[in-house]
Protein backbone atom coordinates (compact mmCIF):
# COMPACT_ATOMS: atom_id res chain seq x y z
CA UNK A 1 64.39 42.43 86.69
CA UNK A 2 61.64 44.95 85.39
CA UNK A 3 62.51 48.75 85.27
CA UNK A 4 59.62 50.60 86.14
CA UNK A 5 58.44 54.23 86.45
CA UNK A 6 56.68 55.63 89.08
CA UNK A 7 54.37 58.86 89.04
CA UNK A 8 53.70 60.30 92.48
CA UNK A 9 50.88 62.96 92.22
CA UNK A 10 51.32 65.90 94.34
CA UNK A 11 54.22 66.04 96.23
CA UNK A 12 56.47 68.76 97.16
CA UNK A 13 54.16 70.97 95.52
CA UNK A 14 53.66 74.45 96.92
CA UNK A 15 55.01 73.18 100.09
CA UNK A 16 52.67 70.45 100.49
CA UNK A 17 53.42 66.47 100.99
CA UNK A 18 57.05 67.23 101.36
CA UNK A 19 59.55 63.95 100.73
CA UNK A 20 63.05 64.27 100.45
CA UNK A 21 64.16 62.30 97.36
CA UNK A 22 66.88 60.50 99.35
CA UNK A 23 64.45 59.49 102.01
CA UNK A 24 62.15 58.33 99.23
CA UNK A 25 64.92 56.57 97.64
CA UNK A 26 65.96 54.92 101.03
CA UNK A 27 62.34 53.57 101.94
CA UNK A 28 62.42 52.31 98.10
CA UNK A 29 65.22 50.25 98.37
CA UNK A 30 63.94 49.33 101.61
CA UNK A 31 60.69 47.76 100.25
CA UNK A 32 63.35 45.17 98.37
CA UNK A 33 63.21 47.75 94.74
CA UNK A 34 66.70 47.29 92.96
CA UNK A 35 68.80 50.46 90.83
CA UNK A 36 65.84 53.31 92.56
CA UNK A 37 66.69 56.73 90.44
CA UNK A 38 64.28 59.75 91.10
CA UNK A 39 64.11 62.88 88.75
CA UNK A 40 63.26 66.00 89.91
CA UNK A 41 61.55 66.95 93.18
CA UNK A 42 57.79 66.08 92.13
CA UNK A 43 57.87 62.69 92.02
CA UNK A 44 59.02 60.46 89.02
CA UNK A 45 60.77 57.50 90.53
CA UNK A 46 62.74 54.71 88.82
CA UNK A 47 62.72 51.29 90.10
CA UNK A 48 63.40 47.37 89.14
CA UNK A 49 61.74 44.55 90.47
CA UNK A 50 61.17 40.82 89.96
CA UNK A 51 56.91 41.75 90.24
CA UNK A 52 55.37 41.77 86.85
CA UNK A 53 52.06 43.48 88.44
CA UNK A 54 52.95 47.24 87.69
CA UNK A 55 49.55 47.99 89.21
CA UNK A 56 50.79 45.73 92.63
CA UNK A 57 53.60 47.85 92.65
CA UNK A 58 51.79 51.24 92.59
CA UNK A 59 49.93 49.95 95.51
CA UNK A 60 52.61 49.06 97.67
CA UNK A 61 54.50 52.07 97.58
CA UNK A 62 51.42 54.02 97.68
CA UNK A 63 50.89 52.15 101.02
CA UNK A 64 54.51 52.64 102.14
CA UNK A 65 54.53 56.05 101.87
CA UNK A 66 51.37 56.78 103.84
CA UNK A 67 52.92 54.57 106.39
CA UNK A 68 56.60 55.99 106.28
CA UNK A 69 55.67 59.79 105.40
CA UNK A 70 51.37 59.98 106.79
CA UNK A 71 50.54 61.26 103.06
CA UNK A 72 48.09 60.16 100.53
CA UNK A 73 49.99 60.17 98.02
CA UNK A 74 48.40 58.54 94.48
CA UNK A 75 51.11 56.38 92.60
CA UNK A 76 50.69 55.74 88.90
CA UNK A 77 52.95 53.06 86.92
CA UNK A 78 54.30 53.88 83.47
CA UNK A 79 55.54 51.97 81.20
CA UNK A 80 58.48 52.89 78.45
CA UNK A 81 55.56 51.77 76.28
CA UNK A 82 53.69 54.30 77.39
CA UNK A 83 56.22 56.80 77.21
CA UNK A 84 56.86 55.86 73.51
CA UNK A 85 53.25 55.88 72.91
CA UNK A 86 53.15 59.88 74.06
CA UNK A 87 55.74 60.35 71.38
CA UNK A 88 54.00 58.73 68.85
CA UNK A 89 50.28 59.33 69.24
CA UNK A 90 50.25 63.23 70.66
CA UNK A 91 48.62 65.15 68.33
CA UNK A 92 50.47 68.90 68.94
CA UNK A 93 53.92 67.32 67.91
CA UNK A 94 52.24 66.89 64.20
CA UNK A 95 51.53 70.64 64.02
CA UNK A 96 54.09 73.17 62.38
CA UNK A 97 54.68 75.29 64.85
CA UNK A 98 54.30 73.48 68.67
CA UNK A 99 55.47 75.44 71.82
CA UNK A 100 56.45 72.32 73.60
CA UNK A 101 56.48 74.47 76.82
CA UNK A 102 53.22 74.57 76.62
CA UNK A 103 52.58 70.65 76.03
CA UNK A 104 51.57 68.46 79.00
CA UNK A 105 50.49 65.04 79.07
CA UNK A 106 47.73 63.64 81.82
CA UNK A 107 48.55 60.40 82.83
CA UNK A 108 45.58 58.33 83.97
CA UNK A 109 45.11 55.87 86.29
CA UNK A 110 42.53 53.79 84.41
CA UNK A 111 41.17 53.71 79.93
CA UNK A 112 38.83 56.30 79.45
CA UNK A 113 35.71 55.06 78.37
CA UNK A 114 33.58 57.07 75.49
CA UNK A 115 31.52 58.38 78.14
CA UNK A 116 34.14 59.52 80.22
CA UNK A 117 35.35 61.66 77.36
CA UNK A 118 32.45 63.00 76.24
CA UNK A 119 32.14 64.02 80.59
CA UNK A 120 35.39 66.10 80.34
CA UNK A 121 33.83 68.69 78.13
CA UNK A 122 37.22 69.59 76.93
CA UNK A 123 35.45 72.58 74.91
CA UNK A 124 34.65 74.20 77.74
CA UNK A 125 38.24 75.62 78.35
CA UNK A 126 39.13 77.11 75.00
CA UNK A 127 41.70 78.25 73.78
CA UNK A 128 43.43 75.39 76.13
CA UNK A 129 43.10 71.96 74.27
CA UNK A 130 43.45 68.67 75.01
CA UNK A 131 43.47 65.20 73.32
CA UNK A 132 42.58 61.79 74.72
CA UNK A 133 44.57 58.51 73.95
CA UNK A 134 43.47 55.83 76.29
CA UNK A 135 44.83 56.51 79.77
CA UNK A 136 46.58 59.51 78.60
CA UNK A 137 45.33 63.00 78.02
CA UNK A 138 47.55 65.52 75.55
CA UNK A 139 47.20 69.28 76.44
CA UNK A 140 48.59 72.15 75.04
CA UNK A 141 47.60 75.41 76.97
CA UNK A 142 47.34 78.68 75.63
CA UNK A 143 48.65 80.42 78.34
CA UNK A 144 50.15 78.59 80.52
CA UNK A 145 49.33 75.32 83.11
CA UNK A 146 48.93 77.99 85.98
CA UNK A 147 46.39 79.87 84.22
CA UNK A 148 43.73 77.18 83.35
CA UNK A 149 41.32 75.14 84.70
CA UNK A 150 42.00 72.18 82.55
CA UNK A 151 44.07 70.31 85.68
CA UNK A 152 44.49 67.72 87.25
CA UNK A 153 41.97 68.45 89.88
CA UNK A 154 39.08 69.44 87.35
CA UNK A 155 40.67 65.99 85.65
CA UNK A 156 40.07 63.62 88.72
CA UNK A 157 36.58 65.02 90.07
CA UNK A 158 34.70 65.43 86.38
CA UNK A 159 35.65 61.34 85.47
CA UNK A 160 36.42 59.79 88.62
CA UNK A 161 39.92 58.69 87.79
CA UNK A 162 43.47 59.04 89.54
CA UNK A 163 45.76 61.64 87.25
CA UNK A 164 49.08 63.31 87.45
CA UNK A 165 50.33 65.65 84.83
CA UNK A 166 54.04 66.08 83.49
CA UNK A 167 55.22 68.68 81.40
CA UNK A 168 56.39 67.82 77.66
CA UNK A 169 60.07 68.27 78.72
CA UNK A 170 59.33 65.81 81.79
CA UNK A 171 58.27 63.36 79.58
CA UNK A 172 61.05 63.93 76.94
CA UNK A 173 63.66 63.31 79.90
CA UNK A 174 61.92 60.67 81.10
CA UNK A 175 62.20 58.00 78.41
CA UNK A 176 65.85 59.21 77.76
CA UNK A 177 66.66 57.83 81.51
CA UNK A 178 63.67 54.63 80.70
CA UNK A 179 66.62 53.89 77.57
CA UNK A 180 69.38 54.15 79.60
């Protein structure tokens, strides 16, 4: 079996998409998914399966939850790798003073071309600043994620891409529960 994570953008947010975690656990384990664990109300779902297609995966329960719930509901895969990688490769962690509650990570459905980076115009929403690593997007904000324009939204429309954002502390707890 392969433990997997999955990223469900925008539910039970502001009172929108509403899903009970138990009834989202239920229709899991329904689908045939083995040890299903969710964290918090907004949509980060463990799972194991036999499938090796992470992407497969993402689809079906995207599918499954328009049918069971009648959202839309975006699913992105993560691996631990990926996880490990946000550890290793964000850029804020290296400074000497970081205000992790102000560190989010992007986590994109697709690798962001040159072209797509150079699109974002990150410089356009100083003091806020992010860094790309391949389907992942590092931001620190200077004031706060509900003061910016730097989200997911502004994320999806400017480079055409799927995206759901986690807080640093998200993705800390995260790959604790991806070890256990």
């Amino acid at each position: 079996m392969i433990k997997y994570l999955a990223l469900l953008r925008g539910i039970n947010v502001s009172g929108h998409n509403m899903i009970k975690m138990d009834a989202l656990k239920k229709m899991l384990e329904n689908m045939g998914f083995q040890n299903v664990e969710t964290y918090i109300q907004s949509g980060n779902v463990f799972l194991e399966s036999e499938e090796e297609n992470a992407a497969g995966i993402g689809f079906k329960i995207k599918q499954e939850i328009s049918k069971v719930f009648g959202y839309d509901v975006p699913v992105i895969m993560v691996s631990k790798t990926d996880l490990e990688l946000c550890f290793k490769n964000n850029p804020y962690l290296k400074e000497k003073v970081c205000d992790i509650k102000k560190l989010y990570v992007a986590f994109i459905s697709k690798e962001l071309t040159a072209a797509a980076i150079n699109d974002l115009k990150i410089s356009n929403f100083k003091p806020d600043e992010a860094a790309i690593d391949s389907n992942r997007i590092y931001i620190k904000y200077a004031i706060g994620a509900g003061k910016t324009n730097l989200d997911q939204k502004y994320i999806e429309k400017k480079i055409n891409v799927v995206a759901t954002i986690r807080n640093w502390n998200t993705v800390t707890n995260l790959l604790e529960m991806y070890n256990i």
